[in-house]
Protein backbone atom coordinates (compact mmCIF):
# COMPACT_ATOMS: atom_id res chain seq x y z
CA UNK A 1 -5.64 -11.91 -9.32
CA UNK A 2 -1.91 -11.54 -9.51
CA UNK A 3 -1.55 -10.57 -5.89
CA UNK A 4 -3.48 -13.53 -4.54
CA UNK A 5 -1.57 -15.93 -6.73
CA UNK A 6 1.42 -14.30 -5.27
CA UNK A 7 -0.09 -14.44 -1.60
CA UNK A 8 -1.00 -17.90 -2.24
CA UNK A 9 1.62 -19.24 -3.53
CA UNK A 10 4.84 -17.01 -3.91
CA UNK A 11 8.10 -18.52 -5.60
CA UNK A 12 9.35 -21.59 -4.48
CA UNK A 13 13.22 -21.95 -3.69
CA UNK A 14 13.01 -24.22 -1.12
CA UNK A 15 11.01 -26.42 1.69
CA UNK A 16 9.20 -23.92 4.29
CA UNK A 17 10.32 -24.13 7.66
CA UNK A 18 7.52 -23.79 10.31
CA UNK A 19 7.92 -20.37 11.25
CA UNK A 20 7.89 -19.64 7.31
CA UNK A 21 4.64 -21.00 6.97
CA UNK A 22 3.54 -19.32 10.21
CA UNK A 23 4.80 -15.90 8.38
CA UNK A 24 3.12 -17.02 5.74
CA UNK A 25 -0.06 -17.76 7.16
CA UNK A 26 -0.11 -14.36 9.22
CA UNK A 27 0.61 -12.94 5.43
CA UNK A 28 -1.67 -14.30 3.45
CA UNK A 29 -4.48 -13.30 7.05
CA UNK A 30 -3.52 -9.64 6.46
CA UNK A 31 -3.91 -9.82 2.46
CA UNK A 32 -7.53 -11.32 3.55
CA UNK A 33 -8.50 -9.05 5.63
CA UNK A 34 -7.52 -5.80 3.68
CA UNK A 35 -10.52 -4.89 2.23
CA UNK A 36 -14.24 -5.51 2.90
CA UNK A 37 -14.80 -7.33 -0.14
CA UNK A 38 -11.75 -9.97 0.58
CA UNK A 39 -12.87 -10.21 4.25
CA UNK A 40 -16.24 -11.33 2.27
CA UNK A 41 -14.68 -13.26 -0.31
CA UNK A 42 -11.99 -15.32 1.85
CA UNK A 43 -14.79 -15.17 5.19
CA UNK A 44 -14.41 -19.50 5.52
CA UNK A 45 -10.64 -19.01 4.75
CA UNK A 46 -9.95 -16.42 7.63
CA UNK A 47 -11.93 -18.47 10.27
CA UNK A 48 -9.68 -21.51 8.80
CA UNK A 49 -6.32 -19.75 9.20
CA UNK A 50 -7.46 -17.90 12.83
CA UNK A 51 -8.06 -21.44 14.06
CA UNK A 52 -4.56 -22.55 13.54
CA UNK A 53 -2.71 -20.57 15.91
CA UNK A 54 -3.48 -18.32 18.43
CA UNK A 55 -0.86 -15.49 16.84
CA UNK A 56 -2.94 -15.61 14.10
CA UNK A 57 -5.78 -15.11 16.09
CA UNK A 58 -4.15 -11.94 17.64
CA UNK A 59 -3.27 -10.61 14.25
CA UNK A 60 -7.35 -10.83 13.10
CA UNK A 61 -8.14 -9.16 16.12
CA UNK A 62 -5.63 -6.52 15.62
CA UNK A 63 -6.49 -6.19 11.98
CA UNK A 64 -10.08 -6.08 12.51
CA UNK A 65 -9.66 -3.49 15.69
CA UNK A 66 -7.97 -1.09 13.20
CA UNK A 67 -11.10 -1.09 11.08
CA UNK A 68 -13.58 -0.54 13.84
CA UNK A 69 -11.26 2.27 15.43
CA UNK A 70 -11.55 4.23 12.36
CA UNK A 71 -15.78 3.96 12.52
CA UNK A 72 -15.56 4.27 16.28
CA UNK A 73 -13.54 7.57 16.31
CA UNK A 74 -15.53 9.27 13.95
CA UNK A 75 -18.76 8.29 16.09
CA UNK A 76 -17.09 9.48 19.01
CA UNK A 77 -15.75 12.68 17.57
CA UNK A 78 -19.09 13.14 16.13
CA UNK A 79 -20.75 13.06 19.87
CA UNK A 80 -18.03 14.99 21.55
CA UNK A 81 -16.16 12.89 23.01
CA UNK A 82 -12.59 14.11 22.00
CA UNK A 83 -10.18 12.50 24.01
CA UNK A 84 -9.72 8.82 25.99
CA UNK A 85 -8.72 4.92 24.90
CA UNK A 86 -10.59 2.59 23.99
CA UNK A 87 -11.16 -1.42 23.68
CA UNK A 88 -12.10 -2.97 21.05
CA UNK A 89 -13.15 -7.20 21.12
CA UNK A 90 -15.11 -8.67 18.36
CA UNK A 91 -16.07 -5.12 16.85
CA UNK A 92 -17.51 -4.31 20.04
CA UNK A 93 -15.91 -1.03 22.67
CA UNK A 94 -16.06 -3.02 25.66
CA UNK A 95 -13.62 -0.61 27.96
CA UNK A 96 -12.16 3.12 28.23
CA UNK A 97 -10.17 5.13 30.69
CA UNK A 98 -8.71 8.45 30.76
CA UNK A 99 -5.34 7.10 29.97
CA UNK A 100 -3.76 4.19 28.15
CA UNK A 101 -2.91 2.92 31.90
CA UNK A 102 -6.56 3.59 33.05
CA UNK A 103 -7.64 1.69 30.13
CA UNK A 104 -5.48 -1.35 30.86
CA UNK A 105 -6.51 -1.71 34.58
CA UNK A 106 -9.59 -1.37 33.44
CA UNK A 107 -9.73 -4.95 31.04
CA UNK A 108 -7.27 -6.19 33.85
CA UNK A 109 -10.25 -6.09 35.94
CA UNK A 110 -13.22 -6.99 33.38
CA UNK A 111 -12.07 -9.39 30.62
CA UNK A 112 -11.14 -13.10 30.94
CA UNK A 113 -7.57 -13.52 31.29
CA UNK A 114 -7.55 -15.13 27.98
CA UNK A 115 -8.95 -12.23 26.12
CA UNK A 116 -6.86 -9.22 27.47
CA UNK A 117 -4.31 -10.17 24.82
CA UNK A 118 -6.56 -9.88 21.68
CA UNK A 119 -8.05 -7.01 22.80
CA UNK A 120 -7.04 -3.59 20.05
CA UNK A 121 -6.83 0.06 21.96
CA UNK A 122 -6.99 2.80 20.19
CA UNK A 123 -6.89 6.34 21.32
CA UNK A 124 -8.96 9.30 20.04
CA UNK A 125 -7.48 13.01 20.81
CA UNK A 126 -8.19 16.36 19.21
């Protein structure tokens, strides 16, 4: 489709730069990871570009965390539970406090130091 090609490929003017590419790269993650169907189409291509760089890594997690939160909060609502943060990690709530700082002390104290970073919070409220 026209947007891919233009994801892809975009307009040449000159030689990329590193941090171009990296731009690029982080662009051309979101594009994948828009919709269900691209995260199913471009599935080997995300786990290729996610392996690059651990920024990129961070933006899949954030990306993907937005998706879950919007399931997650509905679930919640749908229970009763109508206000707190929560962590999200690999599509999974692993934490939630009271507060955003509750929340934080909370992964502070249960999550490998090298996950705390990847982790997306989300809050739900009334």
């Amino acid at each position: 489709s026209y947007q891919e090609a233009k994801f892809r490929y975009g307009i040449i003017t000159s030689l990329p730069l590193l941090k171009e590419q990296e731009k690029n790269d982080a662009d051309v993650l979101r594009f994948y990871l828009k919709s269900e169907s691209n995260r199913e189409i471009y599935e080997e291509e995300i786990d290729r570009i996610i392996n690059k760089d651990r920024e990129l890594l961070k933006i899949y997690h954030q990306e993907t965390g937005k998706v879950h939160a919007r399931r997650y909060r509905r679930q919640l609502r749908k229970i009763g539970v109508n206000k707190g943060w929560f962590a999200i990690l690999e599509g999974l709530i692993v934490a939630s406090g009271a507060t955003k700082e509750e929340l934080e002390t909370v992964l502070k104290d249960i999550l490998p130091h090298e996950k705390q970073d990847i982790v997306y919070m989300f809050q739900v409220r009334k």
